[in-house]
Protein backbone atom coordinates (compact mmCIF):
# COMPACT_ATOMS: atom_id res chain seq x y z
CA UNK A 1 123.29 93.87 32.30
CA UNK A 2 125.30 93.44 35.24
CA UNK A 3 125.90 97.19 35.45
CA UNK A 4 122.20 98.34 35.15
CA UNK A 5 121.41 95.82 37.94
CA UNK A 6 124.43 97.16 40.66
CA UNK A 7 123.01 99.92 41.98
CA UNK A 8 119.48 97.58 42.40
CA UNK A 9 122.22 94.99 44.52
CA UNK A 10 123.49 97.46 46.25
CA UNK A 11 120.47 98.98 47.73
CA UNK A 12 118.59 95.51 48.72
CA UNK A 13 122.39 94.70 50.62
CA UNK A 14 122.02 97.77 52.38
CA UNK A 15 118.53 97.13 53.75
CA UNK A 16 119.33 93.35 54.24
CA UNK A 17 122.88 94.85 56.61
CA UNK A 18 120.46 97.40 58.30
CA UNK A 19 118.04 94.26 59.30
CA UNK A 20 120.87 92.66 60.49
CA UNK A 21 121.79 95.87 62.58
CA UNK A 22 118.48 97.15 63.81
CA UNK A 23 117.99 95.50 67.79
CA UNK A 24 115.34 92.44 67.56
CA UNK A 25 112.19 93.86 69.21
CA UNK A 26 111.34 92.25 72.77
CA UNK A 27 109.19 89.37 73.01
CA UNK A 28 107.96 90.34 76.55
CA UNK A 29 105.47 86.93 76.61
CA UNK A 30 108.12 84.75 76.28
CA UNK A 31 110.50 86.46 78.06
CA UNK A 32 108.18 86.12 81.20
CA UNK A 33 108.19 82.38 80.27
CA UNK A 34 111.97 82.03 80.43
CA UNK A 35 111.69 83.98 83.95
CA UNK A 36 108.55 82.90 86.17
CA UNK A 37 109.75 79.81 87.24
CA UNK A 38 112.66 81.10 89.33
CA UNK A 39 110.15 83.40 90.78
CA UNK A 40 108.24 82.57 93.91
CA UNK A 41 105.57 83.53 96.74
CA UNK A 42 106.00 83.63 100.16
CA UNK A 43 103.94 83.17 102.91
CA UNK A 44 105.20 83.29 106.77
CA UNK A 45 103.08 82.51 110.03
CA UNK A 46 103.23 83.11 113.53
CA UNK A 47 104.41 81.20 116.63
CA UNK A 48 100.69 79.85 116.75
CA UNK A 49 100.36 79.20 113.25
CA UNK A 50 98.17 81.54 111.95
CA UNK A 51 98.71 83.63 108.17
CA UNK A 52 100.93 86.49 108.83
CA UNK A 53 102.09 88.19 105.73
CA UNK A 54 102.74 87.54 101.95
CA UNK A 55 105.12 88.31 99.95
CA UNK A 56 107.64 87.64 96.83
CA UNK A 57 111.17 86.40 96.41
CA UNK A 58 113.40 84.99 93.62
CA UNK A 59 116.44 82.29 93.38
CA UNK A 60 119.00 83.89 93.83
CA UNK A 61 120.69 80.27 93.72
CA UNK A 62 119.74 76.55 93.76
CA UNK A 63 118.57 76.85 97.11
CA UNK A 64 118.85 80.13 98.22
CA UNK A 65 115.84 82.81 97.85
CA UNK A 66 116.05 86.78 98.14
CA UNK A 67 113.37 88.58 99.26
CA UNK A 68 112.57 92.27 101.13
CA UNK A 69 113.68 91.53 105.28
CA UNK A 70 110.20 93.18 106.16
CA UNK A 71 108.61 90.23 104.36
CA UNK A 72 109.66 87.37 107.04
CA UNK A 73 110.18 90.03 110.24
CA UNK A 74 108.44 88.81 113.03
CA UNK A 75 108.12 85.15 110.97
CA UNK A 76 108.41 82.16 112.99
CA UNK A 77 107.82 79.67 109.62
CA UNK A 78 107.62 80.41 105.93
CA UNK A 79 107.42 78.86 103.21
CA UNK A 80 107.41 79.08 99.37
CA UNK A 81 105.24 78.49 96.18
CA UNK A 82 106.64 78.03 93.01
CA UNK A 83 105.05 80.15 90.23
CA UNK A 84 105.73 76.77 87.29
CA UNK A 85 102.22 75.05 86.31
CA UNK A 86 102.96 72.55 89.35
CA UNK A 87 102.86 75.62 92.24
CA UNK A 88 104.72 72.78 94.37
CA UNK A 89 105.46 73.96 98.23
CA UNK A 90 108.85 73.97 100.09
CA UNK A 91 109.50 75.00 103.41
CA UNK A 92 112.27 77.78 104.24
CA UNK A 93 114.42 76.54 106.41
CA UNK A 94 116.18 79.69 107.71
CA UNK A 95 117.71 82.70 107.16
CA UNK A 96 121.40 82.57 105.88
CA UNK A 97 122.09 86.62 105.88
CA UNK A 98 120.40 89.67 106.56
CA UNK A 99 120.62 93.38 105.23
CA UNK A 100 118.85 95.64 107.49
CA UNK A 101 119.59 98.59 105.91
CA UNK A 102 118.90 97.57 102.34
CA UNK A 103 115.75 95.17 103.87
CA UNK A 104 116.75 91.98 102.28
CA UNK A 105 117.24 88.59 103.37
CA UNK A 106 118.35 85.44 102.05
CA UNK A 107 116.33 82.58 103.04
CA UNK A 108 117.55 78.56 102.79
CA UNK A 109 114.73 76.78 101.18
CA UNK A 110 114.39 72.85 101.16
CA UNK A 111 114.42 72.16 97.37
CA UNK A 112 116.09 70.02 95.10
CA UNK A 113 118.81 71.75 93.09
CA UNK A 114 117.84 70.20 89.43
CA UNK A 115 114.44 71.95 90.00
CA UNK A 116 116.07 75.95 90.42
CA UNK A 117 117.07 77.59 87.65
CA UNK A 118 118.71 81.06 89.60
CA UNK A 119 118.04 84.30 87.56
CA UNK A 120 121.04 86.36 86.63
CA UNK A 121 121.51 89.49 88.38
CA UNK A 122 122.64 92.49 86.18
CA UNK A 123 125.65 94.92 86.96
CA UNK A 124 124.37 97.89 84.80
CA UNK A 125 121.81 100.10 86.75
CA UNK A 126 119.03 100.96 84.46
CA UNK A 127 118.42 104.76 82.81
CA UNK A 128 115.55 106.89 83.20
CA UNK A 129 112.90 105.75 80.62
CA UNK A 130 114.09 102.43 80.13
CA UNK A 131 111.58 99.62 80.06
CA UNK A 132 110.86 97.03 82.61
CA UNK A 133 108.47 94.39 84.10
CA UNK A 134 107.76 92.63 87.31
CA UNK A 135 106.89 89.46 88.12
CA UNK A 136 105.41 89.08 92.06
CA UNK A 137 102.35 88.68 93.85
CA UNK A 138 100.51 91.61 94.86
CA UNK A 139 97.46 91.05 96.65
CA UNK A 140 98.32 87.00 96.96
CA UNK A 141 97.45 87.04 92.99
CA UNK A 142 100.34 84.56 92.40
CA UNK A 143 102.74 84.89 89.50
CA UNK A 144 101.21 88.61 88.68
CA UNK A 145 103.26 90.39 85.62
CA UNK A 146 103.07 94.44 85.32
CA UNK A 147 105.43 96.65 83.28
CA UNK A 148 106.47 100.15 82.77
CA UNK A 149 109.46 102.42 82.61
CA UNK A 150 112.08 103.77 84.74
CA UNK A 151 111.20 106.96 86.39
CA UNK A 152 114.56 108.21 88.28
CA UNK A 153 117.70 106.59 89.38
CA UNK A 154 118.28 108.10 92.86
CA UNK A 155 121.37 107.90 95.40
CA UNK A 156 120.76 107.30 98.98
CA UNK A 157 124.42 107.06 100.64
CA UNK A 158 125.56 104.13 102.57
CA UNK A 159 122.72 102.06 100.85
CA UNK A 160 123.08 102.51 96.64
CA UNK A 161 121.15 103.42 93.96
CA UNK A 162 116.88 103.31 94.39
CA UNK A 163 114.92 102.90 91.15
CA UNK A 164 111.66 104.15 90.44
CA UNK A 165 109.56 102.96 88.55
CA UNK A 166 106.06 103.11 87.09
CA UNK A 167 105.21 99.42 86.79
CA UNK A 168 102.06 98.83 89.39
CA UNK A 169 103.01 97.29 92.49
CA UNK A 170 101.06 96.28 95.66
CA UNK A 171 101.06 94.45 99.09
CA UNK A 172 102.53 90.98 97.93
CA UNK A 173 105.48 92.66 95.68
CA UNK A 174 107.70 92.70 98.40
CA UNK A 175 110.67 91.72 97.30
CA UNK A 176 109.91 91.04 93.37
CA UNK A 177 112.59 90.80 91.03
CA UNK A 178 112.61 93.83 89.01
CA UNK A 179 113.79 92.53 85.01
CA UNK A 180 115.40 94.80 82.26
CA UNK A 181 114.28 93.38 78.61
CA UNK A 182 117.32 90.82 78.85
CA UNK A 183 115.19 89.10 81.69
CA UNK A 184 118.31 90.21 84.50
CA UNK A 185 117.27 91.18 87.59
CA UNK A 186 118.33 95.00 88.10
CA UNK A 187 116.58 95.62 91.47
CA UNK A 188 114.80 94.28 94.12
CA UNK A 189 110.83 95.91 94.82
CA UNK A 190 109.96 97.13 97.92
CA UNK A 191 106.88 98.81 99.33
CA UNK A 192 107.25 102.35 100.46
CA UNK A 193 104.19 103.45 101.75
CA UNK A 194 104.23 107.11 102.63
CA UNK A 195 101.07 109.09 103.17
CA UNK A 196 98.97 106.47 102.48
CA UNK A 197 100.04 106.44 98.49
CA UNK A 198 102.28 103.33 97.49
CA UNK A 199 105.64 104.57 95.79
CA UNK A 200 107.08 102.20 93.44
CA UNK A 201 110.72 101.60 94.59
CA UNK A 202 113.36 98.96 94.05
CA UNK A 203 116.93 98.71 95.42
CA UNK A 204 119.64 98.19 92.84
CA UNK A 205 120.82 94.48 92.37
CA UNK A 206 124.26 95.27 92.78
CA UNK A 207 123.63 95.63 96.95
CA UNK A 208 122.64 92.07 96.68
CA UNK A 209 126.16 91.16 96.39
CA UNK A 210 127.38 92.98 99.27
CA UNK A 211 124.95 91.01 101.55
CA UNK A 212 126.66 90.28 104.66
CA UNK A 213 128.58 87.12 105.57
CA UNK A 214 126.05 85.39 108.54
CA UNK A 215 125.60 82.33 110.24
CA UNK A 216 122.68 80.30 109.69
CA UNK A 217 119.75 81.29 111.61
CA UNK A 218 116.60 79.81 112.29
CA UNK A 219 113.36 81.92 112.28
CA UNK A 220 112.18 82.17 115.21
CA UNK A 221 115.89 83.06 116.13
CA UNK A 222 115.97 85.81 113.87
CA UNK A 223 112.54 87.03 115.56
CA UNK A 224 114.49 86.99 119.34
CA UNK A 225 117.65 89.13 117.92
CA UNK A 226 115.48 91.43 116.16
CA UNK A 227 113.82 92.44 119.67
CA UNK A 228 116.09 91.80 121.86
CA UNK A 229 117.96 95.71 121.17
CA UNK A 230 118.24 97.86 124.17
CA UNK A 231 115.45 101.08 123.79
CA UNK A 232 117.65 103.91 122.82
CA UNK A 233 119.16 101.69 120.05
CA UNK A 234 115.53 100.47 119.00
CA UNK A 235 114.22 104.40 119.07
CA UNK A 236 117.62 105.42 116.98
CA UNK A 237 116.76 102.48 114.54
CA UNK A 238 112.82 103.68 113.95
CA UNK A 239 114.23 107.16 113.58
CA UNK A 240 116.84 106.18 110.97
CA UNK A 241 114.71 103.53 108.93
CA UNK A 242 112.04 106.74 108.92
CA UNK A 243 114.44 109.15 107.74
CA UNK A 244 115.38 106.35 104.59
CA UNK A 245 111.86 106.12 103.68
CA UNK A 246 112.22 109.83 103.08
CA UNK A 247 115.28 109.49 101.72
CA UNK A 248 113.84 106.81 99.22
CA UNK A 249 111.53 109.53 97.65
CA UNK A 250 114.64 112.29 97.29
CA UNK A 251 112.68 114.34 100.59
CA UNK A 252 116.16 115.28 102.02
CA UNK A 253 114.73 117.88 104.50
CA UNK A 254 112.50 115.25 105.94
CA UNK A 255 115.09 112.85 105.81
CA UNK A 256 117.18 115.57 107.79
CA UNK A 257 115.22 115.49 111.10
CA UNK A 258 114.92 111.51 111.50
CA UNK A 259 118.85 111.31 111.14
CA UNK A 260 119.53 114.07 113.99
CA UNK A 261 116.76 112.73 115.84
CA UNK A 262 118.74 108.89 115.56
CA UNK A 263 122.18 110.45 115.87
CA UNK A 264 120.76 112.41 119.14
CA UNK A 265 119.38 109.51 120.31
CA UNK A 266 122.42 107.31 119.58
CA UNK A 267 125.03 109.46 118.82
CA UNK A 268 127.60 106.11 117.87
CA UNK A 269 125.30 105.34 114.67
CA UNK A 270 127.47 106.31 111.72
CA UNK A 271 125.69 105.35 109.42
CA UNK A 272 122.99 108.26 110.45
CA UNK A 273 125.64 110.74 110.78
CA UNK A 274 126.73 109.85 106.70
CA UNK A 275 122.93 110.47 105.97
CA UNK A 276 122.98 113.91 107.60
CA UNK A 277 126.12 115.36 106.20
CA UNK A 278 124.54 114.10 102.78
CA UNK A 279 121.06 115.77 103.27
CA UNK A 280 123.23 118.90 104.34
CA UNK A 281 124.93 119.02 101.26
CA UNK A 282 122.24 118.46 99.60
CA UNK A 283 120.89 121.84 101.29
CA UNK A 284 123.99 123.57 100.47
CA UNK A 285 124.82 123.81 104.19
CA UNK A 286 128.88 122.42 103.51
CA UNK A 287 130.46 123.38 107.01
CA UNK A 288 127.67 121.61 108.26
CA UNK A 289 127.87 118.46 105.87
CA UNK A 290 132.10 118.49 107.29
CA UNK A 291 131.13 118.20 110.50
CA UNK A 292 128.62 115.44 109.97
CA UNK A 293 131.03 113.46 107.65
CA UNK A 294 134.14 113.89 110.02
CA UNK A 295 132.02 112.80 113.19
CA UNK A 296 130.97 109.42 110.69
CA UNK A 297 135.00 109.02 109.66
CA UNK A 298 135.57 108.80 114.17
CA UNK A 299 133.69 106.00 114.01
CA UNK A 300 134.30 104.34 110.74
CA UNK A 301 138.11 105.54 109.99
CA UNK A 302 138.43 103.34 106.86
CA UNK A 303 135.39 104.13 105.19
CA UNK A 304 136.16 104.99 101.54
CA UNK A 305 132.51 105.52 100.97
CA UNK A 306 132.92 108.11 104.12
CA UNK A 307 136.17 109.61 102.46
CA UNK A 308 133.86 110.01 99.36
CA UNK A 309 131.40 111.89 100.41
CA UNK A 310 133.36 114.40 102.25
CA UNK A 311 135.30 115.23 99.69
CA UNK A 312 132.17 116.32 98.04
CA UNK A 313 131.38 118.22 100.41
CA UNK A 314 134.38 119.99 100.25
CA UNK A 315 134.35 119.93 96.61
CA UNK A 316 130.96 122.37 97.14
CA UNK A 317 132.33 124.58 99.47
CA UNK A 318 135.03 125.54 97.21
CA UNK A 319 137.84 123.62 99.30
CA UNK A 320 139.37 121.96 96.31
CA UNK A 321 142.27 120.81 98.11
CA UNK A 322 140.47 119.19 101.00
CA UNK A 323 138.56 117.89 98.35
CA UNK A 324 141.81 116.16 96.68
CA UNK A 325 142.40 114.87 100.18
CA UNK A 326 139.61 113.40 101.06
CA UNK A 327 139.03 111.62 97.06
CA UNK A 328 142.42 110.40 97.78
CA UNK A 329 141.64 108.90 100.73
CA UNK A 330 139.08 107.16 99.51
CA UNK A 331 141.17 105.34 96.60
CA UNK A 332 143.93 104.36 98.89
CA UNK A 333 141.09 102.40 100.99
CA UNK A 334 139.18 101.10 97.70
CA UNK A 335 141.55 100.87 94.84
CA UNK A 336 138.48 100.17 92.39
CA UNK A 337 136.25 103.17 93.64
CA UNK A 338 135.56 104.22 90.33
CA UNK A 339 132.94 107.23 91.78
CA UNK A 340 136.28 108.62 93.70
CA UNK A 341 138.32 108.80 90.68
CA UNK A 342 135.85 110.57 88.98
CA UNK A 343 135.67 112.88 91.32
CA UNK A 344 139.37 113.65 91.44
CA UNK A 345 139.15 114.06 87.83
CA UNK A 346 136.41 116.42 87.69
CA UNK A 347 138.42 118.33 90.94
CA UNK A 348 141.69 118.18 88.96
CA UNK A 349 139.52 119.97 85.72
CA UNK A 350 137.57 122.78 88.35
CA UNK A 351 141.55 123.82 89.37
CA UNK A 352 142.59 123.65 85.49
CA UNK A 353 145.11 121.01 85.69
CA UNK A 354 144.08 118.59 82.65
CA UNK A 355 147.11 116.04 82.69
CA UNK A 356 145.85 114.77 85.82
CA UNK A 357 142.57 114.50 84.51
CA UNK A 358 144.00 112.29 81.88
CA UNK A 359 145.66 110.16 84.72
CA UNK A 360 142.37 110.08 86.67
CA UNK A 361 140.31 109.62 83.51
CA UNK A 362 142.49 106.44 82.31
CA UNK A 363 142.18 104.62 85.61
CA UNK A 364 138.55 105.50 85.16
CA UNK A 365 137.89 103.98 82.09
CA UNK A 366 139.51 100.78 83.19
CA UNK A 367 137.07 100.63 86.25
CA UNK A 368 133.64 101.77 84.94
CA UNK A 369 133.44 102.59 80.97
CA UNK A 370 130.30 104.34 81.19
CA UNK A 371 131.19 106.87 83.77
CA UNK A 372 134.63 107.52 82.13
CA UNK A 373 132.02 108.45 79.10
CA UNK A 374 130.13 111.05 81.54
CA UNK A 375 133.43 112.35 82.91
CA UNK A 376 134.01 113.44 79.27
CA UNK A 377 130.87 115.01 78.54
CA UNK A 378 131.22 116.83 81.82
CA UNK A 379 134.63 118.39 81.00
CA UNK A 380 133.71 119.13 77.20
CA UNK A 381 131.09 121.68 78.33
């Protein structure tokens, strides 16, 4: 009996072990549940008063909220609405650090702590296709919920990754946490309007913790030192934040002509001279690239990000060794820059010398797993 009923056993264990196995499918209702209340809008007002703009933001702590800059710019008071059934109001009491370049800002709200839970931020960038959802306020329609899919993970030097996405967004998103199906925040929404057609973009979480070190400032303060730039530095800025926005949407030869235009008209910007030698890489144009990077490394000289880049573009030119150089470089300034290791490795493999792949590869897989696991793939084909 016990023998004509084993092989019966042993199939209902194997379907009761693949249950076990198979991922639990997504609850998205009450995963928006666990996640709205750290979620909140924002509305600022002019030195009279009056409505100015609205926007989104999330804890990022007890009583700290993240949100797109572009949101409170020009902002002499905001405040904040909290998405739970209550919707109470707290005022914002200033800005404790700014990120022009990635446009975020991290506003001190008046709270009590025991009423914040802070979402968790998420140190894996998303992949193309995988599904998301977005809580904001588009259109002042508070507490708003849309989801789709990841369309493209993009690089945009000297600022990180940008996600696309396909979840709706509108005026109001501004600075909406962007969730993965664990409910962690993997980017930040911002509004991109280009052509009069709103592109669904987000900045990857991980610049959020490379916001700046700042004194508390109030807002109107913030709305003085904004203004107060001489005009070649405020034409060099429009130029620059233009050439992102094109840069955002992977239009490198539009991107091109803002950067010269912003190095030309403030030729100590280094940050615009990275973003030309990367859009002339991008165009193939390598001497060019150099000359872009080397002018960026005179003004930042300990720049592993700087280091990194140029040795890519000497990696495309066919100037391995530079390209060794420069890679090194960039470890000796940032012992964990995983992308620079890879890069070695994959130099090290183009010049056929695979025990220093190995070396590369094993510092690699210490630093960032999943890379290491591209690295391989790249040097298997």
């Amino acid at each position: 009996m016990l023998n004509r009923n084993l092989p019966r056993l042993l199939v209902l264990l194997s379907l009761l072990l693949a249950a076990q196995s198979a991922p639990a499918e997504t609850n998205l209702p009450e995963l928006v549940r666990k996640v709205k209340p750290a979620v909140v809008a924002i509305a600022t007002f002019d030195q009279k008063g009056e409505a100015l703009a609205t926007g989104s933001g999330f804890f990022l702590h007890p009583e700290q909220v993240l949100t797109n800059l572009h949101v409170i710019r020009g902002a002499y008071r905001a405040e904040i609405r909290t998405l739970d059934a209550k919707g109470r109001v707290y005022a914002v009491n200033g800005v404790l650090s700014v990120d022009e370049e990635g446009d975020l800002a991290l506003l001190s709200v008046d709270i009590p702590a025991d009423r914040v839970k802070p979402l968790q931020l998420s140190t894996v960038l998303p992949e193309d296709g995988e599904k998301i959802f977005v809580i904001g306020n588009p259109l002042r329609l508070e507490g708003s919920v849309s989801d789709g899919i990841v369309s493209a993970v993009r690089e945009v030097p000297n600022l990180g990754k940008i996600i696309q996405i396909t979840a709706p967004v509108s005026h109001g998103n501004s600075g909406s946490p962007l969730f993965n199906l664990q409910g962690q925040v993997i980017g930040i929404v911002t509004i991109r309007v280009i052509n009069g057609e709103n592109i669904n973009l987000a900045i990857e979480s991980a610049r959020v913790h490379r916001l700046p070190t700042s004194k508390f400032i109030m807002l109107p303060e913030l709305v003085a030192k904004i203004s107060e730039r001489d005009s070649a530095e405020a034409v060099a800025a429009s130029f620059y934040r233009s050439g992102l926005d094109s840069m955002w949407l992977g239009n490198y030869d539009g991107a091109l002509g803002y950067f010269e235009n912003a190095v030309n008209k403030d030729p100590k910007r280094a940050e615009a001279w990275i973003q030309v030698g990367y859009c002339k890489t991008k165009q193939g144009k390598t001497a060019d690239a150099i000359r872009a990077y080397q002018q960026a490394l005179q003004l930042r000289p300990d720049s592993a990000e700087v280091y990194n880049k140029l040795g890519d573009a000497h990696f495309y030119a066919g100037r391995f060794s530079d390209a060794i150089d420069s890679y090194k470089q960039a470890v000796r300034l940032e012992p964990k820059a995983a992308e620079a290791y890879y890069n070695l490795a994959l130099t090290y493999h183009e010049i056929g010398n695979p025990d220093l792949v190995a070396v590369q590869g094993k510092v690699l897989q210490r630093l960032d797993a999943k890379l290491y696991e591209k690295l391989l793939s790249e040097i298997q084909r």
